[in-house]
N, C-alpha and C. Protein backbone atom coordinates (compact mmCIF):
# COMPACT_ATOMS: atom_id res chain seq x y z
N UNK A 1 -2.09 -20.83 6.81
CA UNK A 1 -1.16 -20.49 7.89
C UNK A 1 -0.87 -18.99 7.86
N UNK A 2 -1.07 -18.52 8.88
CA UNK A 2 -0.42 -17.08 9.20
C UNK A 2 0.80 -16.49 9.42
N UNK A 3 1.22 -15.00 8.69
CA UNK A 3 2.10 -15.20 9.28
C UNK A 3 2.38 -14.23 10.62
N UNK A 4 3.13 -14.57 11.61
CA UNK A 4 3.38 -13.76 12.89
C UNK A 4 3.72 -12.38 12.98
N UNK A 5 4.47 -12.42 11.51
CA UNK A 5 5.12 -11.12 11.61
C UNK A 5 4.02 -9.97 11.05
N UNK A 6 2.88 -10.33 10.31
CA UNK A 6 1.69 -9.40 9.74
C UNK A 6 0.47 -9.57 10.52
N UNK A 7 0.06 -8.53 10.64
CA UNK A 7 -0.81 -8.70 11.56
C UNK A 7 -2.25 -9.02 10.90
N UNK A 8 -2.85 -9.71 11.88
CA UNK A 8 -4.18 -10.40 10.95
C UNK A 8 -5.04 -9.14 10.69
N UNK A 9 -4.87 -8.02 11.38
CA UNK A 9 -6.19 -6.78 11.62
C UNK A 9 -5.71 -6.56 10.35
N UNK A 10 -6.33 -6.02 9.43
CA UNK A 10 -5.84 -4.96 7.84
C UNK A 10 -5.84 -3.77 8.20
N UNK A 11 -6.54 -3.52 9.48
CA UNK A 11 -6.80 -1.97 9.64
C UNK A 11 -5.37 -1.64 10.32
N UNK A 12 -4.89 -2.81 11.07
CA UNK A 12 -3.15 -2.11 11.55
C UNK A 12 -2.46 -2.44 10.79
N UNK A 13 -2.73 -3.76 9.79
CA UNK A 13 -1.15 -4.10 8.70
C UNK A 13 -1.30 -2.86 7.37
N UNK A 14 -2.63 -2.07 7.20
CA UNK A 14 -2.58 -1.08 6.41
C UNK A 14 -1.85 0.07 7.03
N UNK A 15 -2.01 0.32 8.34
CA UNK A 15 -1.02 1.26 9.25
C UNK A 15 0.22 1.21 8.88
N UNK A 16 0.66 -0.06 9.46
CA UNK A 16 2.12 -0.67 9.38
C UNK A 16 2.60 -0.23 7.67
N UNK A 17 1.57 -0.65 6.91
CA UNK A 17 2.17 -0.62 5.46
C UNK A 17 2.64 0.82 5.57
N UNK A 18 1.69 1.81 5.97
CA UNK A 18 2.47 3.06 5.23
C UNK A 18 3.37 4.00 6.09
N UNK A 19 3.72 3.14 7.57
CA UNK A 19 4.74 4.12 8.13
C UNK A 19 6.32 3.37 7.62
N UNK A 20 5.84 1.91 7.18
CA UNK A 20 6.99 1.51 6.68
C UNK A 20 7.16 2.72 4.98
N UNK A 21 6.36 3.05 4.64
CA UNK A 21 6.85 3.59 3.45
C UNK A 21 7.40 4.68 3.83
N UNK A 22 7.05 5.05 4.75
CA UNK A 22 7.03 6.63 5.01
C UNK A 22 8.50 6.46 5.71
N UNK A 23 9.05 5.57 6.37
CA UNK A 23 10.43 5.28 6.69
C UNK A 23 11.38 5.22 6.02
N UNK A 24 10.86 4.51 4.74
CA UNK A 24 11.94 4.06 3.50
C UNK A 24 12.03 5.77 2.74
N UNK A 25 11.11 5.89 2.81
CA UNK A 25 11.43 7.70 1.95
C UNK A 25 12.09 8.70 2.45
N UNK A 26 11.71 8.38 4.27
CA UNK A 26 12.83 9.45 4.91
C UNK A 26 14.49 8.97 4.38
N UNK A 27 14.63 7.89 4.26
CA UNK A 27 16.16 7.23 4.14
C UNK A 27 16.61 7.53 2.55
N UNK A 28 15.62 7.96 1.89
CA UNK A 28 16.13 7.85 0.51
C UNK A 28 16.87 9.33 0.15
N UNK A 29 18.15 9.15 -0.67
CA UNK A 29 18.23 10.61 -1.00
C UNK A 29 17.68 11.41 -1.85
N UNK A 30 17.70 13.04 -1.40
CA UNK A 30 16.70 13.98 -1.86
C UNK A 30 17.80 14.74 -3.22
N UNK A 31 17.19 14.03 -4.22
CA UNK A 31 17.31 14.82 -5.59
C UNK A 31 15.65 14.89 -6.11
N UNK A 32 16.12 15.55 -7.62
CA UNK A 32 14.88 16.20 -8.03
C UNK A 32 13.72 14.34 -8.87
N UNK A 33 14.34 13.81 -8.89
CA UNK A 33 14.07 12.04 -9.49
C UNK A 33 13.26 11.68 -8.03
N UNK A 34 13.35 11.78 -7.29
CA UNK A 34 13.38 10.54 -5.53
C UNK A 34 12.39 12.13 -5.22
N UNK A 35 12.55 13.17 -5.09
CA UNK A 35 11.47 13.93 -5.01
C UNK A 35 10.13 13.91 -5.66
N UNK A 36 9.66 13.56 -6.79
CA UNK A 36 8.60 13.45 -7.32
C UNK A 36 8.17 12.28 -7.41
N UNK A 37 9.03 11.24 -6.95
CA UNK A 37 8.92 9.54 -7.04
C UNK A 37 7.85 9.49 -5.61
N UNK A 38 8.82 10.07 -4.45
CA UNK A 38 8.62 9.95 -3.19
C UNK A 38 6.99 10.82 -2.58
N UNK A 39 6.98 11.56 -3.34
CA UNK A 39 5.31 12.49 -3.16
C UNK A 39 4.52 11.74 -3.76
N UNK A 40 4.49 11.04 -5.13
CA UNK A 40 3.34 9.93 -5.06
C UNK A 40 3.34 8.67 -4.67
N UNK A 41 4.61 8.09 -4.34
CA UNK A 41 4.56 6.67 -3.43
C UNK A 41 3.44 7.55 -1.89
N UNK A 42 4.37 8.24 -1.36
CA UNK A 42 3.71 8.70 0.19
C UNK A 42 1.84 8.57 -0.22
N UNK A 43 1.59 9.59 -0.90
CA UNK A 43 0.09 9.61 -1.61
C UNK A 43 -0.68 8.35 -1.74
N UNK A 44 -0.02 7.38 -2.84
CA UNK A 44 -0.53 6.27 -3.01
C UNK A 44 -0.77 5.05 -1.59
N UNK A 45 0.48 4.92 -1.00
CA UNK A 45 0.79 4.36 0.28
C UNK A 45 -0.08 3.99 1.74
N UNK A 46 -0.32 5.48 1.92
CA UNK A 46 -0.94 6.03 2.70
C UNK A 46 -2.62 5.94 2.66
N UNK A 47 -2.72 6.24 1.23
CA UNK A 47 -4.45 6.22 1.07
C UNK A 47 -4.89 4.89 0.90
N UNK A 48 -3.79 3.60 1.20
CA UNK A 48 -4.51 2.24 1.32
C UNK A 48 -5.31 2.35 2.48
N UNK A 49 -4.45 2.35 3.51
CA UNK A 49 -5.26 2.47 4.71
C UNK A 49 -6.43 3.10 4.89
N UNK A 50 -6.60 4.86 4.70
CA UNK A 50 -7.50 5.62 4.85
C UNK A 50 -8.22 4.94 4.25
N UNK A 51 -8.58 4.28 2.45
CA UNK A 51 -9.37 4.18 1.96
C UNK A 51 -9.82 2.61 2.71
N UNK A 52 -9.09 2.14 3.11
CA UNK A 52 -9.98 0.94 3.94
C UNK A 52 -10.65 1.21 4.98
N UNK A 53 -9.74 1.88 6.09
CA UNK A 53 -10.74 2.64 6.88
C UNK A 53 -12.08 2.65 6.60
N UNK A 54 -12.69 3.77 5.18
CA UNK A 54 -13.68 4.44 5.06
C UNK A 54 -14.65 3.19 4.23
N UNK A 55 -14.26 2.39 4.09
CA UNK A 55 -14.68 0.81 3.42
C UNK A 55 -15.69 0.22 4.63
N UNK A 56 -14.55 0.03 5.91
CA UNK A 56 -15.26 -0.87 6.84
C UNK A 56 -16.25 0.09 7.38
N UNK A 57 -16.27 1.80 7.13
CA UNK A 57 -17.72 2.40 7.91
C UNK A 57 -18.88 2.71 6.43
N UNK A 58 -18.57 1.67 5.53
CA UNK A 58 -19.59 2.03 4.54
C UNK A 58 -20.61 2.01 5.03
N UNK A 59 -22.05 2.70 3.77
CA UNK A 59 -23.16 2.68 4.59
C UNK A 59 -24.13 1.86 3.91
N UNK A 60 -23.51 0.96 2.96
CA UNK A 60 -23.83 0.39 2.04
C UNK A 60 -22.76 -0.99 1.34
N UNK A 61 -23.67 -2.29 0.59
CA UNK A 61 -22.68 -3.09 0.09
C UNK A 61 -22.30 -2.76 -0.69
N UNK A 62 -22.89 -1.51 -1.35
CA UNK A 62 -22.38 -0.96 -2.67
C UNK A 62 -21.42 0.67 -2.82
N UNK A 63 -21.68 0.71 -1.54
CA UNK A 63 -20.35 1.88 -1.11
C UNK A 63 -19.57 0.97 -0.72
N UNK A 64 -19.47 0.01 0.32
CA UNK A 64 -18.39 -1.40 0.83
C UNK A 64 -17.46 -1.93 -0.42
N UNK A 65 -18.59 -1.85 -1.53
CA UNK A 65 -17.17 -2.75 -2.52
C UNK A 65 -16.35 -1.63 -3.56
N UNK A 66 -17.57 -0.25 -3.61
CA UNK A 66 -16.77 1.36 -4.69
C UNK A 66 -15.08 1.57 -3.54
N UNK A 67 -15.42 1.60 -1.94
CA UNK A 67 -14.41 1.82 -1.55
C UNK A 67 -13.40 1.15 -0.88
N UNK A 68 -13.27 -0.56 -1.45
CA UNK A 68 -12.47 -1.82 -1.34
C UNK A 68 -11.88 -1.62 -2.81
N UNK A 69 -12.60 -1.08 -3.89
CA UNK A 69 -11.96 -1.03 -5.17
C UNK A 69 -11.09 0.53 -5.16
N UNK A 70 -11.53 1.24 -4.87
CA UNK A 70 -10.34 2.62 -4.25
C UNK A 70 -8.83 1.97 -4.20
N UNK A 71 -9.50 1.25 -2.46
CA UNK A 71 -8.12 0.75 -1.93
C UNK A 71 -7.02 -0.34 -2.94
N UNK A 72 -7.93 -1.07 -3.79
CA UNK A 72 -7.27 -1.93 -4.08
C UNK A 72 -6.50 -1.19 -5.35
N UNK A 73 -7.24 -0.50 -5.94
CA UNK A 73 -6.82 0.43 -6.96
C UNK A 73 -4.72 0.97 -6.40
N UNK A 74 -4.83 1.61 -5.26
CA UNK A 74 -4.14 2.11 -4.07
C UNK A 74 -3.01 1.62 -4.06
N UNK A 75 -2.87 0.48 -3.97
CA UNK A 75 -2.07 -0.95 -3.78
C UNK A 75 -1.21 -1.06 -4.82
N UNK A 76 -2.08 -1.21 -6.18
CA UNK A 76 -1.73 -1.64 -7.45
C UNK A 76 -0.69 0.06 -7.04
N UNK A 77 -1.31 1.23 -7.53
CA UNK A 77 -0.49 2.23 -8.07
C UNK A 77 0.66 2.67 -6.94
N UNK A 78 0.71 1.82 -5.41
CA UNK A 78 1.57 1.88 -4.82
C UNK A 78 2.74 0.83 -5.55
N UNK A 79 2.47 -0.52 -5.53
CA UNK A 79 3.52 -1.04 -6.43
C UNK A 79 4.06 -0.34 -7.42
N UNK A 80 3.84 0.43 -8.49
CA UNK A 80 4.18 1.07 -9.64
C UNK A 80 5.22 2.10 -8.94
N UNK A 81 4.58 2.59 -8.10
CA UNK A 81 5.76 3.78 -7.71
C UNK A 81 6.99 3.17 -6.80
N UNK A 82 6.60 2.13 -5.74
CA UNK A 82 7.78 1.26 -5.78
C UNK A 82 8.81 0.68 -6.63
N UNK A 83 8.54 0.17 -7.46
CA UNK A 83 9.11 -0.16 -8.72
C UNK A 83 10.12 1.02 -8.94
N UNK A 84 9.43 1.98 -9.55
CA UNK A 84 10.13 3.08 -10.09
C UNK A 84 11.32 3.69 -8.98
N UNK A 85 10.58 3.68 -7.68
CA UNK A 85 11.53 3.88 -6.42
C UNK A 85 12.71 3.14 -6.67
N UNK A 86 12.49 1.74 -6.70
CA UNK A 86 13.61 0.77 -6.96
C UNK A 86 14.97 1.24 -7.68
N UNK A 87 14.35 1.05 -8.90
CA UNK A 87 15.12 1.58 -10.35
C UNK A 87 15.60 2.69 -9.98
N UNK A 88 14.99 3.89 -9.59
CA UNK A 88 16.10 5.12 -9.23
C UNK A 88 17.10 4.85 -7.73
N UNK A 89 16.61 3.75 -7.05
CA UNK A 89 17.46 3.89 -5.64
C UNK A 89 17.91 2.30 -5.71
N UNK A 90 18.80 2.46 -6.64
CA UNK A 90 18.96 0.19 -6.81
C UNK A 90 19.84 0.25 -5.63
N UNK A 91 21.24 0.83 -4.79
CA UNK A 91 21.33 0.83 -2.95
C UNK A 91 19.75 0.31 -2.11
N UNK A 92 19.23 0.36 -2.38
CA UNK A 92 18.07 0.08 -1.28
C UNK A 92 17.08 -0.71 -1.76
N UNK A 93 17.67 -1.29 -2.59
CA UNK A 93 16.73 -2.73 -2.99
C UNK A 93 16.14 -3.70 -1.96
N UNK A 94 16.97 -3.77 -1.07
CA UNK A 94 16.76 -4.82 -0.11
C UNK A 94 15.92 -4.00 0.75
N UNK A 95 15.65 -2.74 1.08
CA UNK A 95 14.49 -2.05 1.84
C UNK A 95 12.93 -1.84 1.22
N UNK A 96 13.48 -1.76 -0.47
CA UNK A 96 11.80 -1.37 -1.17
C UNK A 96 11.51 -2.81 -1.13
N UNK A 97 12.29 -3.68 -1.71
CA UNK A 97 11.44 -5.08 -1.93
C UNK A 97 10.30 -5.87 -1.07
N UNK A 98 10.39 -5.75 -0.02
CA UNK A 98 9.50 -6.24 1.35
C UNK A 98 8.61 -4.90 0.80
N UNK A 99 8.27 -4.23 1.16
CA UNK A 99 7.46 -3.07 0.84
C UNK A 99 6.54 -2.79 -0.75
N UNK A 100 7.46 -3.32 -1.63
CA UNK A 100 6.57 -3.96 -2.70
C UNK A 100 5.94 -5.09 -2.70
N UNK A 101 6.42 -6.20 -2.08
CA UNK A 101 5.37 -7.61 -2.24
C UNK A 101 4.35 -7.15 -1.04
N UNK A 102 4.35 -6.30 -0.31
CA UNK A 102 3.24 -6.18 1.09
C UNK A 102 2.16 -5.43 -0.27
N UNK A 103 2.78 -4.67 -0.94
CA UNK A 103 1.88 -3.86 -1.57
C UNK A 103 0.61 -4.33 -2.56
N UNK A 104 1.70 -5.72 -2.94
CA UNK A 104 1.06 -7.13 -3.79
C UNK A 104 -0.03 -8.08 -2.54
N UNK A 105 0.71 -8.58 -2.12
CA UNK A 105 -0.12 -9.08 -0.82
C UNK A 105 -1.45 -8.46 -0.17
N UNK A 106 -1.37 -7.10 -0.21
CA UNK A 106 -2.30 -6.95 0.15
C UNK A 106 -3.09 -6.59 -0.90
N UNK A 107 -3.21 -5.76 -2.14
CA UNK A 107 -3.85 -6.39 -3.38
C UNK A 107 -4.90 -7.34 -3.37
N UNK A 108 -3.89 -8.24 -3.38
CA UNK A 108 -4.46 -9.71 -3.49
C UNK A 108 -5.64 -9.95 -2.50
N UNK A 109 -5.51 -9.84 -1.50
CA UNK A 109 -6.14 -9.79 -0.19
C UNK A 109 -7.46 -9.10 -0.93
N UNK A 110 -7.33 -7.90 -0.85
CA UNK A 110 -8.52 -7.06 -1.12
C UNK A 110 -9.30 -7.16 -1.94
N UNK A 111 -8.32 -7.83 -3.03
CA UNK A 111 -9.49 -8.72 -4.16
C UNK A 111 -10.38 -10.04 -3.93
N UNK A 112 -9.49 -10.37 -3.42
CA UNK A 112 -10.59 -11.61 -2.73
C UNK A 112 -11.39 -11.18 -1.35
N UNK A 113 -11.15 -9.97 -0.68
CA UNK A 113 -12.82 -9.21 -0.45
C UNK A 113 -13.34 -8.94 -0.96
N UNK A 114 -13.31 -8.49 -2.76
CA UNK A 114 -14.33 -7.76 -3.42
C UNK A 114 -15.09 -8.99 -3.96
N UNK A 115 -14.18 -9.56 -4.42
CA UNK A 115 -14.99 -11.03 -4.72
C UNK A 115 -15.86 -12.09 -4.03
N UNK A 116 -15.71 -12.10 -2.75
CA UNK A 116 -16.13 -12.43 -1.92
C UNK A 116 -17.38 -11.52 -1.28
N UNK A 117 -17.77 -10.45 -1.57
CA UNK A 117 -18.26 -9.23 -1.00
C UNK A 117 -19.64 -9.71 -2.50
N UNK A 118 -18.82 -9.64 -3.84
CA UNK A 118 -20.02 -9.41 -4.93
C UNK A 118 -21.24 -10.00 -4.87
């Protein structure tokens, strides 16, 4: 079952993933902690998408799965910096949390393209 609210494309729910991050960071406050947190969440976030992007124009099954493992790589080290986001901004728990399990979710997802792909 699907759900309504995510969109089935990955190429727009990877969109969606990182303007939602990029929302939650504008809202967060700017000290020197949430500054260096917030430059590698954005980094990590962001390059899910791109790196899927550059996945679906591989030119190869073996460039197709080096740059599904990028992305998935992406995901994982986006959770980590969520996390840490968390812990320094526990006020906005209820904004990172959705934004960390998408980060898991889609993970997951991408692993069972690579696996599916091998």
């Amino acid at each position: 079952m699907t759900n309504p609210d995510k969109p089935f494309n990955l190429e727009l729910r990877t969109l969606q993933f990182s303007k939602n991050t990029i929302n939650l960071c504008k809202k967060l406050i700017r000290d020197r902690i949430n500054f260096k947190l917030i430059e590698q969440l954005i980094s990590a976030a962001t390059s899910v998408g791109a790196n899927y992007r550059e996945a679906n124009e591989a030119l190869s099954k073996k460039d197709f799965l080096y740059r599904m493992k990028i992305t998935r790589k992406e995901c994982k080290e986006s959770s980590y910096w969520f996390e840490l986001i968390e812990e320094a901004n526990p006020a906005n728990k209820q904004e990172i949390n959705p934004l960390l399990t998408e980060s898991q979710e889609l993970r997951n997802i991408f692993t069972a393209i690579i696996e599916k792909t091998k």
